[in-house]
N, C-alpha and C. Protein backbone atom coordinates (compact mmCIF):
# COMPACT_ATOMS: atom_id res chain seq x y z
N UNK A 1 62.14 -171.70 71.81
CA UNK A 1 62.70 -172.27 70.59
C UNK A 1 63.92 -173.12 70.97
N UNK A 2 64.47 -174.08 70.23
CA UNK A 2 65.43 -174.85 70.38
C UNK A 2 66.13 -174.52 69.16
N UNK A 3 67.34 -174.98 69.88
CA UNK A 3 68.88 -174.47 69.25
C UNK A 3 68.35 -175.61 67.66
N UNK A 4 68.64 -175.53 66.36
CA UNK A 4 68.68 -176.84 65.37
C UNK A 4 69.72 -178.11 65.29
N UNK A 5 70.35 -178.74 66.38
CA UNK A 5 70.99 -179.59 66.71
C UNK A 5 70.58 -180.77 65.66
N UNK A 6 71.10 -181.70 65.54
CA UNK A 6 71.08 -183.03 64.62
C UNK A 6 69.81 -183.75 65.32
N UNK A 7 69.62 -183.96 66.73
CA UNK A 7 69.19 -184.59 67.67
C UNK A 7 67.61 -183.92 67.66
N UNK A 8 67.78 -182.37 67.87
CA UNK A 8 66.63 -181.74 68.08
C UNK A 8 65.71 -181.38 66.45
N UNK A 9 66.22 -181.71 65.19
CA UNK A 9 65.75 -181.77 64.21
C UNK A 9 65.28 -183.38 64.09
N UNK A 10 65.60 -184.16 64.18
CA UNK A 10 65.56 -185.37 64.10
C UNK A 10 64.14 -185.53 64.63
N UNK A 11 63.95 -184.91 66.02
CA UNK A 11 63.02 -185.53 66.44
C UNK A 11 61.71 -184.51 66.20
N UNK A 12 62.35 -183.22 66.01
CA UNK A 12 61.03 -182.34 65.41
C UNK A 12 60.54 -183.23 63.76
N UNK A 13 61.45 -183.97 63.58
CA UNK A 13 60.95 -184.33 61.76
C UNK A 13 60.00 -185.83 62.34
N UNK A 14 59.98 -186.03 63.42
CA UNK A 14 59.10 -186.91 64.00
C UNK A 14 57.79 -186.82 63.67
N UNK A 15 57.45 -185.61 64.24
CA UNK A 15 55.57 -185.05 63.86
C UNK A 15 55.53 -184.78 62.38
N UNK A 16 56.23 -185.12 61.84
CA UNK A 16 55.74 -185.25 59.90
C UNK A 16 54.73 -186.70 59.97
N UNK A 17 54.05 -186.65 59.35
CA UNK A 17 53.74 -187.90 58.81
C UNK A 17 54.48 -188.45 57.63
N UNK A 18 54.87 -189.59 57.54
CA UNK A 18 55.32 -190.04 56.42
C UNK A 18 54.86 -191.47 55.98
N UNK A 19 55.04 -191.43 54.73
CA UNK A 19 54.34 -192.45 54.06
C UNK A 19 55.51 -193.44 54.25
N UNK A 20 55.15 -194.82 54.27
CA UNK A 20 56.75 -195.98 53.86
C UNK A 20 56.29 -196.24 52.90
N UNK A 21 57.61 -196.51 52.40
CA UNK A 21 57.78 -197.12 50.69
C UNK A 21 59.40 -198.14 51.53
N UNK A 22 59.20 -198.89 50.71
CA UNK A 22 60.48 -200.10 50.61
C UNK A 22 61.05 -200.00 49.48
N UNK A 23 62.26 -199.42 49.21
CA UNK A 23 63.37 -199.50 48.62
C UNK A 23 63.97 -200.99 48.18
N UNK A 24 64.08 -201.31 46.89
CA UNK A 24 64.82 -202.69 46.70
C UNK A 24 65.40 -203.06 45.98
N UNK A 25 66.76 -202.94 46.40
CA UNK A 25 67.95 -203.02 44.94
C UNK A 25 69.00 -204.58 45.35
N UNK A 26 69.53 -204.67 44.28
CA UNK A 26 70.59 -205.62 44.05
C UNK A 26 70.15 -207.09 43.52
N UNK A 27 70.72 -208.08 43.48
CA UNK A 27 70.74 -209.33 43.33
C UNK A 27 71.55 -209.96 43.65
N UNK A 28 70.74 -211.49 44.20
CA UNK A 28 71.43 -212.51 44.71
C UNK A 28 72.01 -212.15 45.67
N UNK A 29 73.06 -212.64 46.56
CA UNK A 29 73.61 -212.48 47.81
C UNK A 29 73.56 -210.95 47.75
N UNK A 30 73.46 -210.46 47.02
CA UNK A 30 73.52 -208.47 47.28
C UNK A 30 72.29 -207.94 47.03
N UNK A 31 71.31 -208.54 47.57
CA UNK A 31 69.88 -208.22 47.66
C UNK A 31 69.56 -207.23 48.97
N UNK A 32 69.01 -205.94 48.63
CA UNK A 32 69.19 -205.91 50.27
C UNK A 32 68.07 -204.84 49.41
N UNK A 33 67.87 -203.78 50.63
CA UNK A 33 66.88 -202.71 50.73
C UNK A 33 66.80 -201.88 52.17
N UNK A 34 65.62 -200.78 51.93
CA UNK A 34 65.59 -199.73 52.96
C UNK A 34 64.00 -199.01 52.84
N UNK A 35 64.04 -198.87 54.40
CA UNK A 35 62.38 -198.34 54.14
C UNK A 35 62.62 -196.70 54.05
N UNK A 36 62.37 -195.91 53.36
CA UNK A 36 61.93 -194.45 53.24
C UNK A 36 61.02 -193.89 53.65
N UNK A 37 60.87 -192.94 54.14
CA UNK A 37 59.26 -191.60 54.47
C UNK A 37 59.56 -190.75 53.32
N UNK A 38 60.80 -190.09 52.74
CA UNK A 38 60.84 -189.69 52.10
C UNK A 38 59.97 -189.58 50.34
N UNK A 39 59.58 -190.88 50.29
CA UNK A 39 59.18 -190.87 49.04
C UNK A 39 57.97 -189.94 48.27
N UNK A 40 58.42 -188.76 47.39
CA UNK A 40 57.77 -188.10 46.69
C UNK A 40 57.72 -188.49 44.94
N UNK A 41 56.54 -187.72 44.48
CA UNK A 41 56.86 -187.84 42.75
C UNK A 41 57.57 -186.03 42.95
N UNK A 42 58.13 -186.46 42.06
CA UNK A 42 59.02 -184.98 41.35
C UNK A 42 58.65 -184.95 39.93
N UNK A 43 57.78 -185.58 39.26
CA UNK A 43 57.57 -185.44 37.63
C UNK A 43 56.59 -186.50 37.65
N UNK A 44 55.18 -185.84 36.57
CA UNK A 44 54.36 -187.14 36.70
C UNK A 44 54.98 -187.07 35.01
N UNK A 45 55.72 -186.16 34.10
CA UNK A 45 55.73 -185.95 32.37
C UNK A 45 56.90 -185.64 32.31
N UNK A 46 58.01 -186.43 32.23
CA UNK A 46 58.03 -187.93 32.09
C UNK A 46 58.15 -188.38 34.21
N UNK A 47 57.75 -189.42 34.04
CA UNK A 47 57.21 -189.87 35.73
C UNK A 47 58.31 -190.54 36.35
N UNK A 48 59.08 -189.43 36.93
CA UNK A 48 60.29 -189.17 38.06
C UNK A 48 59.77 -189.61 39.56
N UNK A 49 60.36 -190.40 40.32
CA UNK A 49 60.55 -190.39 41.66
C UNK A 49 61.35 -189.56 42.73
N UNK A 50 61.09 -189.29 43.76
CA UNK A 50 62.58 -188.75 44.08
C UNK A 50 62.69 -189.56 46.26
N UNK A 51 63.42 -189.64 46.59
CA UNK A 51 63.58 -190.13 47.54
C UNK A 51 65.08 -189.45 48.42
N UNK A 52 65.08 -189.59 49.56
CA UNK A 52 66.19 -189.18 50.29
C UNK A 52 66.72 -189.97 50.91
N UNK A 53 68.21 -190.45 50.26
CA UNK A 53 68.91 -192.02 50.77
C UNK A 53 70.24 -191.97 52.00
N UNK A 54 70.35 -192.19 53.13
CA UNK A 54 71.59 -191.91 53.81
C UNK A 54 72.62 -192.56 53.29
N UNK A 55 73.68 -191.93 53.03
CA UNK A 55 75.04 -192.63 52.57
C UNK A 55 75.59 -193.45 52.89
N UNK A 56 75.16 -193.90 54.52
CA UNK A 56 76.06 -194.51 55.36
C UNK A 56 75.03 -196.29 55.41
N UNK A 57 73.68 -195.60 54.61
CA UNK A 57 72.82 -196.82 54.46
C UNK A 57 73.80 -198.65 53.52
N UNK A 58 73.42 -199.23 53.86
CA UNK A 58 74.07 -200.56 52.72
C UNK A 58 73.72 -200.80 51.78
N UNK A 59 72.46 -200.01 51.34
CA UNK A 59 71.83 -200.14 50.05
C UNK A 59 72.35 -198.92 48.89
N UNK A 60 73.07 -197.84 49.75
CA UNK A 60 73.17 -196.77 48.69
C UNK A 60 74.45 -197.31 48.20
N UNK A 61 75.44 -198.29 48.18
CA UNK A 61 76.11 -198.35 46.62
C UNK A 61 75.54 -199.16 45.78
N UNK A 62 74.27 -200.04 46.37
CA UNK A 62 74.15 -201.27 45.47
C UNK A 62 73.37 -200.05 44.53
N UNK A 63 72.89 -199.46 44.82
CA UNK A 63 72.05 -198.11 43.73
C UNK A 63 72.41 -197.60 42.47
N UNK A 64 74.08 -197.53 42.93
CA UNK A 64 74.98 -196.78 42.42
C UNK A 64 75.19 -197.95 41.41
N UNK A 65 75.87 -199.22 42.03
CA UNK A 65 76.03 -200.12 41.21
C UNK A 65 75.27 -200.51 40.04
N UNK A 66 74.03 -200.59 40.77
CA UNK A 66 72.87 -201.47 39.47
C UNK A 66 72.53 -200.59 38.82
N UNK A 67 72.05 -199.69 39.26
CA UNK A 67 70.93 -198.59 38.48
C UNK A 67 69.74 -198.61 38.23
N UNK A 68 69.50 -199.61 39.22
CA UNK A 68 67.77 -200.06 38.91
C UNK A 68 67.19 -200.16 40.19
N UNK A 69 65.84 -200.32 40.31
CA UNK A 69 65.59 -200.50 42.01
C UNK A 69 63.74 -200.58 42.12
N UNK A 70 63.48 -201.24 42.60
CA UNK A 70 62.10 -201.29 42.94
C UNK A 70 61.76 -200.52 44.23
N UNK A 71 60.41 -199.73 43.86
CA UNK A 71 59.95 -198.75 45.04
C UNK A 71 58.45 -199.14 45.10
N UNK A 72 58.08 -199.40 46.20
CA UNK A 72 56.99 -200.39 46.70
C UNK A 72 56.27 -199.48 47.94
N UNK A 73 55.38 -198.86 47.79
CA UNK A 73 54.83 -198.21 49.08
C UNK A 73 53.90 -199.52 49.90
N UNK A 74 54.13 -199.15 51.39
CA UNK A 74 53.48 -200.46 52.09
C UNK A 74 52.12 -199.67 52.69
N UNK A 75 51.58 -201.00 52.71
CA UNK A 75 50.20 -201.09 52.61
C UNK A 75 49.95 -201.75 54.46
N UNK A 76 48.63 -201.37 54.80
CA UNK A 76 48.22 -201.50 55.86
C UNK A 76 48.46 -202.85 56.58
N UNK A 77 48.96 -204.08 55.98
CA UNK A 77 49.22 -205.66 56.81
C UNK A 77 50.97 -205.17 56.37
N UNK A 78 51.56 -204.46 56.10
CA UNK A 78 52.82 -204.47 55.85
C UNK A 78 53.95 -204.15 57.09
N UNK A 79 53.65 -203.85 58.32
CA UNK A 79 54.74 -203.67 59.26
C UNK A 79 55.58 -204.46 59.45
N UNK A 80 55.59 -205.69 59.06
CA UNK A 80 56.74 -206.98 59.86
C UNK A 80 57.31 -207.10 58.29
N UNK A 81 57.19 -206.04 57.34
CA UNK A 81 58.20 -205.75 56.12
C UNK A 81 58.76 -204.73 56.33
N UNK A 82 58.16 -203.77 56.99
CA UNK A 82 58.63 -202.02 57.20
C UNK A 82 59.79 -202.61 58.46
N UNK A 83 59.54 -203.09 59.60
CA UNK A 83 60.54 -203.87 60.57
C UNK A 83 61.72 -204.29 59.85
N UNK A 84 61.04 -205.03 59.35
CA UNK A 84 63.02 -206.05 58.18
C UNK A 84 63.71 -205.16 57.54
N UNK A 85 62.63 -204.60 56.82
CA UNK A 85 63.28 -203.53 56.05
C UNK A 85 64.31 -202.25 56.66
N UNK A 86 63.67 -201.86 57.85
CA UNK A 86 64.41 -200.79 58.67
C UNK A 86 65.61 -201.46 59.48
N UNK A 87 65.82 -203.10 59.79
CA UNK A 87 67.09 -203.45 60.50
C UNK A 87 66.48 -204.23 61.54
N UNK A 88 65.09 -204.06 62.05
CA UNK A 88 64.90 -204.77 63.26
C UNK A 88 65.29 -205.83 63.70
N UNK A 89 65.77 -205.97 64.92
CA UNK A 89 66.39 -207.16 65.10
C UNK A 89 67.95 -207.93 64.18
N UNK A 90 68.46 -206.72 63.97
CA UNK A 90 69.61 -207.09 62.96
C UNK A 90 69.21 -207.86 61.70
N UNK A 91 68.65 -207.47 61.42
CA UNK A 91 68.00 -208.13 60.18
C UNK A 91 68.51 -207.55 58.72
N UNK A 92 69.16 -208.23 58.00
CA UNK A 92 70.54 -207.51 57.07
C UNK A 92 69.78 -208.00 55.80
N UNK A 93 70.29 -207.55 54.48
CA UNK A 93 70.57 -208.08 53.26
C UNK A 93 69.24 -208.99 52.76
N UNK A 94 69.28 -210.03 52.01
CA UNK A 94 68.87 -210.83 51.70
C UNK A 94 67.64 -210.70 52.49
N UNK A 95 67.80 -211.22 53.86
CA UNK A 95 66.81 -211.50 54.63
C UNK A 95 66.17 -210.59 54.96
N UNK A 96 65.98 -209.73 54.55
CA UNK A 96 65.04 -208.64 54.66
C UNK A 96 63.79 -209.00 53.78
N UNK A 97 63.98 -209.95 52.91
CA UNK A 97 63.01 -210.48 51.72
C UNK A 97 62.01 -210.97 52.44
N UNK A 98 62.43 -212.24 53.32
CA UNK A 98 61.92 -213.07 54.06
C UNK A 98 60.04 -212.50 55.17
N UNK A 99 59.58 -213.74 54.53
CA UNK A 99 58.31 -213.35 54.99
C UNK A 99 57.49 -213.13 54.47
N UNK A 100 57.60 -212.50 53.21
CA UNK A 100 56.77 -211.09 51.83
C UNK A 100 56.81 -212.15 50.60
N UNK A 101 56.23 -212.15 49.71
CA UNK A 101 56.28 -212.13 48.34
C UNK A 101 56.28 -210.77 47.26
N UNK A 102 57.31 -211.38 46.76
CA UNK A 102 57.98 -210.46 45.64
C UNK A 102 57.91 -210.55 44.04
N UNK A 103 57.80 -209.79 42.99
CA UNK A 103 57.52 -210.06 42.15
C UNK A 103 59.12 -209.64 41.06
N UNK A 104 59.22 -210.41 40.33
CA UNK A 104 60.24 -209.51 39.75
C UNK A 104 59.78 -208.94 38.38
N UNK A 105 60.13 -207.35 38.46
CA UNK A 105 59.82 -206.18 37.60
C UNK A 105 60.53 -206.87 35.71
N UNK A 106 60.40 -205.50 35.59
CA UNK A 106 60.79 -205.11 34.29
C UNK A 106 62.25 -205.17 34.06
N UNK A 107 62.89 -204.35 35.10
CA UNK A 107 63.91 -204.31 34.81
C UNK A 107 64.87 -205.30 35.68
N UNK A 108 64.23 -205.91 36.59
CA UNK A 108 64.47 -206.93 37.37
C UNK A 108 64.87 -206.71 38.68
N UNK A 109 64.20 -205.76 39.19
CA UNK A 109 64.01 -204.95 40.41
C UNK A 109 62.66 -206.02 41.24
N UNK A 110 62.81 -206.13 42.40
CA UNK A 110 61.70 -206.92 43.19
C UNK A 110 61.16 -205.77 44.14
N UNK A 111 59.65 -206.21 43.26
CA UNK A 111 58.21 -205.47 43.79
C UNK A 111 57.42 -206.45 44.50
N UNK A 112 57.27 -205.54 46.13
CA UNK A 112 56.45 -205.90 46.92
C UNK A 112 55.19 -206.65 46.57
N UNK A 113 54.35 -207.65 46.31
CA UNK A 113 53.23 -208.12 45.59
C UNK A 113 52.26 -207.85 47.17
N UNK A 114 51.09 -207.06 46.44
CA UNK A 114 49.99 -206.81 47.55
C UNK A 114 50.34 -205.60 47.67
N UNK A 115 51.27 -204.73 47.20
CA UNK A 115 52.13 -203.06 47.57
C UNK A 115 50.55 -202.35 47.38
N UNK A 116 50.28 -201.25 47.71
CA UNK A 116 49.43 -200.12 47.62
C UNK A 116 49.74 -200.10 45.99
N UNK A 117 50.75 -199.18 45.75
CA UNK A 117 51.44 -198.71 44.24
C UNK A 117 53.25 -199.33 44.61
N UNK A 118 53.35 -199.51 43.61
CA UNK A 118 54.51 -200.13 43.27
C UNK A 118 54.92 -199.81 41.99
N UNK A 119 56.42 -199.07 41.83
CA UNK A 119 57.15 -199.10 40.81
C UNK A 119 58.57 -199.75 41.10
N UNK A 120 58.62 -199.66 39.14
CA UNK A 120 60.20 -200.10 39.04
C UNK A 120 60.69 -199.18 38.33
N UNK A 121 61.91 -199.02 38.63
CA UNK A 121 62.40 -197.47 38.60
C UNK A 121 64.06 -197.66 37.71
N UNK A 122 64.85 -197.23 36.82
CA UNK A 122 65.76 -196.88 36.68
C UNK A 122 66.14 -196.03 37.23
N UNK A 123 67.55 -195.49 37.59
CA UNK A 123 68.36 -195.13 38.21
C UNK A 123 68.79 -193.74 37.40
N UNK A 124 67.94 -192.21 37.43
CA UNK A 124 68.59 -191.38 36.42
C UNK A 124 69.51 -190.03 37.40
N UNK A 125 69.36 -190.18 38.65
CA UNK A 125 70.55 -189.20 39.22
C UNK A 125 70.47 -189.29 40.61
N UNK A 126 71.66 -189.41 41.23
CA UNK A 126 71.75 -189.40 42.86
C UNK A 126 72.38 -187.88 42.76
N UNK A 127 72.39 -187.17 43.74
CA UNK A 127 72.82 -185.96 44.40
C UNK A 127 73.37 -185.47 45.79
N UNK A 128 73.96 -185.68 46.07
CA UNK A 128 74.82 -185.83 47.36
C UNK A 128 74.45 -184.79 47.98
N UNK A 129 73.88 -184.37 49.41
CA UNK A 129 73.97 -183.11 50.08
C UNK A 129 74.04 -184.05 51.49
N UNK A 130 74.90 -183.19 52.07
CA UNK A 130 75.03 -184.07 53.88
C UNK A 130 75.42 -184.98 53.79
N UNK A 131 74.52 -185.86 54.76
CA UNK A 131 74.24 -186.87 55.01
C UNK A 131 73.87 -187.98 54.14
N UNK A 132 73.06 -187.18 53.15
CA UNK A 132 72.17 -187.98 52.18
C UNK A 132 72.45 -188.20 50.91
N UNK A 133 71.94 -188.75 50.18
CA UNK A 133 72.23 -188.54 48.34
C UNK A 133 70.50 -188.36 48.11
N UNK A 134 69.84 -187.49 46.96
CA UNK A 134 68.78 -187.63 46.67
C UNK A 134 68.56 -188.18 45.44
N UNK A 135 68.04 -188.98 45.53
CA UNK A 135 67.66 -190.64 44.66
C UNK A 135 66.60 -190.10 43.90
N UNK A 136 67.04 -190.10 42.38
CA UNK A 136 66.21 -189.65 41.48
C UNK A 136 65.81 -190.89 40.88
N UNK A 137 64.45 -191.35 40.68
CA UNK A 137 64.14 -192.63 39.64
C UNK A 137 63.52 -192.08 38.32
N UNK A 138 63.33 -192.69 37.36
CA UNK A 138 63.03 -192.88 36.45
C UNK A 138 61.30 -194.25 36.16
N UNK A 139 60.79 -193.53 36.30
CA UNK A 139 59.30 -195.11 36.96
C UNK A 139 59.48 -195.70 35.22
N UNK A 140 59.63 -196.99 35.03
CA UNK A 140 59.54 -197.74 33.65
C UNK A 140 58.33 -198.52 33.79
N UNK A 141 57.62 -199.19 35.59
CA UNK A 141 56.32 -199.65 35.00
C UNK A 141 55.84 -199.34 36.64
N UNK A 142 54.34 -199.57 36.35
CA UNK A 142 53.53 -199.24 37.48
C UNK A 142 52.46 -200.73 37.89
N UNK A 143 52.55 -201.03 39.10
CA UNK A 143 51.80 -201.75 39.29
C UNK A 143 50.67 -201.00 40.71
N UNK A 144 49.39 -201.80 40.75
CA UNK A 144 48.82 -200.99 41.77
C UNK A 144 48.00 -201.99 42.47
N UNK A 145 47.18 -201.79 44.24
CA UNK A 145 46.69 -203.06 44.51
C UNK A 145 45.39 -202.29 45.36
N UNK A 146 44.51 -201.91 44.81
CA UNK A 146 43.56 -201.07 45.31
C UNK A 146 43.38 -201.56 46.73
N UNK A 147 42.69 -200.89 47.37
CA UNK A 147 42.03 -201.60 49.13
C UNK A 147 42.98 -201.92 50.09
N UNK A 148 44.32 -201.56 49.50
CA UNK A 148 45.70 -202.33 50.50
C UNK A 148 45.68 -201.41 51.95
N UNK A 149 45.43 -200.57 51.68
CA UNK A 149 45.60 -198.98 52.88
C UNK A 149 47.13 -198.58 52.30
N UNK A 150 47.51 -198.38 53.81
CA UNK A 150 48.88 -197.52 53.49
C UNK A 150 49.30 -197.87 54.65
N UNK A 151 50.71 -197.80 55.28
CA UNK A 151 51.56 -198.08 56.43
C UNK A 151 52.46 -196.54 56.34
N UNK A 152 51.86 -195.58 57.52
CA UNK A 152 52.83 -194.16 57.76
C UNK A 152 53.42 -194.27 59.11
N UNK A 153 54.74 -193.88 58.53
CA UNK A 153 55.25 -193.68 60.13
C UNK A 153 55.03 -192.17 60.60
N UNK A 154 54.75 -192.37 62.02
CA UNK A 154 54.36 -190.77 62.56
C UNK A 154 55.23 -190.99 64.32
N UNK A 155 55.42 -190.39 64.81
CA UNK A 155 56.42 -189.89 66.07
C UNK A 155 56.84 -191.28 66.59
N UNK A 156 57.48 -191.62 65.55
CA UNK A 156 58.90 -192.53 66.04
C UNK A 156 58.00 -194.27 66.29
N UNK A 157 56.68 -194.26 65.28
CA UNK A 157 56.45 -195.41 65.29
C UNK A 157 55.34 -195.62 63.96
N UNK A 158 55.48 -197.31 63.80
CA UNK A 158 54.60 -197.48 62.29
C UNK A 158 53.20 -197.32 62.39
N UNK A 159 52.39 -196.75 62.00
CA UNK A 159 50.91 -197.17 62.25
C UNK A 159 50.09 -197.67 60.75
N UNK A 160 49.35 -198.21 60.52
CA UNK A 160 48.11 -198.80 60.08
C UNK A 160 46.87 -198.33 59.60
N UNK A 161 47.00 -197.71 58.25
CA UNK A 161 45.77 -197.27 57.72
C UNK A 161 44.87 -197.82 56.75
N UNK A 162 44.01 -198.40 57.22
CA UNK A 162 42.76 -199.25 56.39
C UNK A 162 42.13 -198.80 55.22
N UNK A 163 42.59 -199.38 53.85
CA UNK A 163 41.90 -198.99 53.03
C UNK A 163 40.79 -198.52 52.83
């Protein structure tokens, strides 16, 4: 057994599979986002999101700020969005857009176009523990794109699942 170190949890949470979803809050020059594994439903009555956001991320005040946010799960041609989205190559803000087409929501949150499932989400509670805040949404509309697959990350890399 190993001691539960930051380092040695980190990489045991490796062999999870996780789904990506793209996180996408703000506007205009404060456009930015973040890719998640985290993303679960916590309520389909009334239809809650819930997600796990690091504090130290650049997107968790714009969260705080707006209160709105588009959640976009990626779909099997989606890695060189899951890349931008995660920082690759210093890849910040705005330009994380770049490349993708986006749709703008309901509440004026930008949804991935071509996403697997895609919502737009109000903002009904963050919760601070650690490291993290847990990002409660509120889903206001649903869009969906049958045949897309899905994009999971599994031991420390993206892979590719064919609809």
């Amino acid at each position: 057994m190993v001691e539960p170190d930051g380092k040695a949890f980190r990489d045991a949470m490796r062999a999870f599979v996780g789904n990506c979803s793209v996180i996408t809050v703000g506007d205009g020059d404060e456009a930015s986002g973040l890719v998640v594994t985290s993303a679960i439903s916590l309520s389909a009555d009334s239809p809650l999101l819930l997600a796990c956001v690091n504090r130290s991320a650049s997107s968790h005040p714009l969260l705080e700020r707006y209160g709105r946010f588009g959640w976009s799960s990626l779909g099997a041609a989606h890695q060189a969005v899951a890349e931008r989205f995660s920082g690759f190559g210093g890849v910040k803000g705005t330009d994380r857009y770049g490349g993708a087409e986006w749709d703008t929501a309901v509440t004026g949150a930008k949804l991935l176009r071509g996403a697997p499932t895609a919502f737009d989400c109000t903002l009904e509670e963050m919760i601070d523990r650690a490291t993290h805040s847990i990002v409660i949404g509120r889903v206001r509309a649903i869009r969906t794109t049958p045949g897309a697959g899905a994009l999971i990350y599994w031991n420390g890399g993206f892979r590719a699942l064919e609809g």
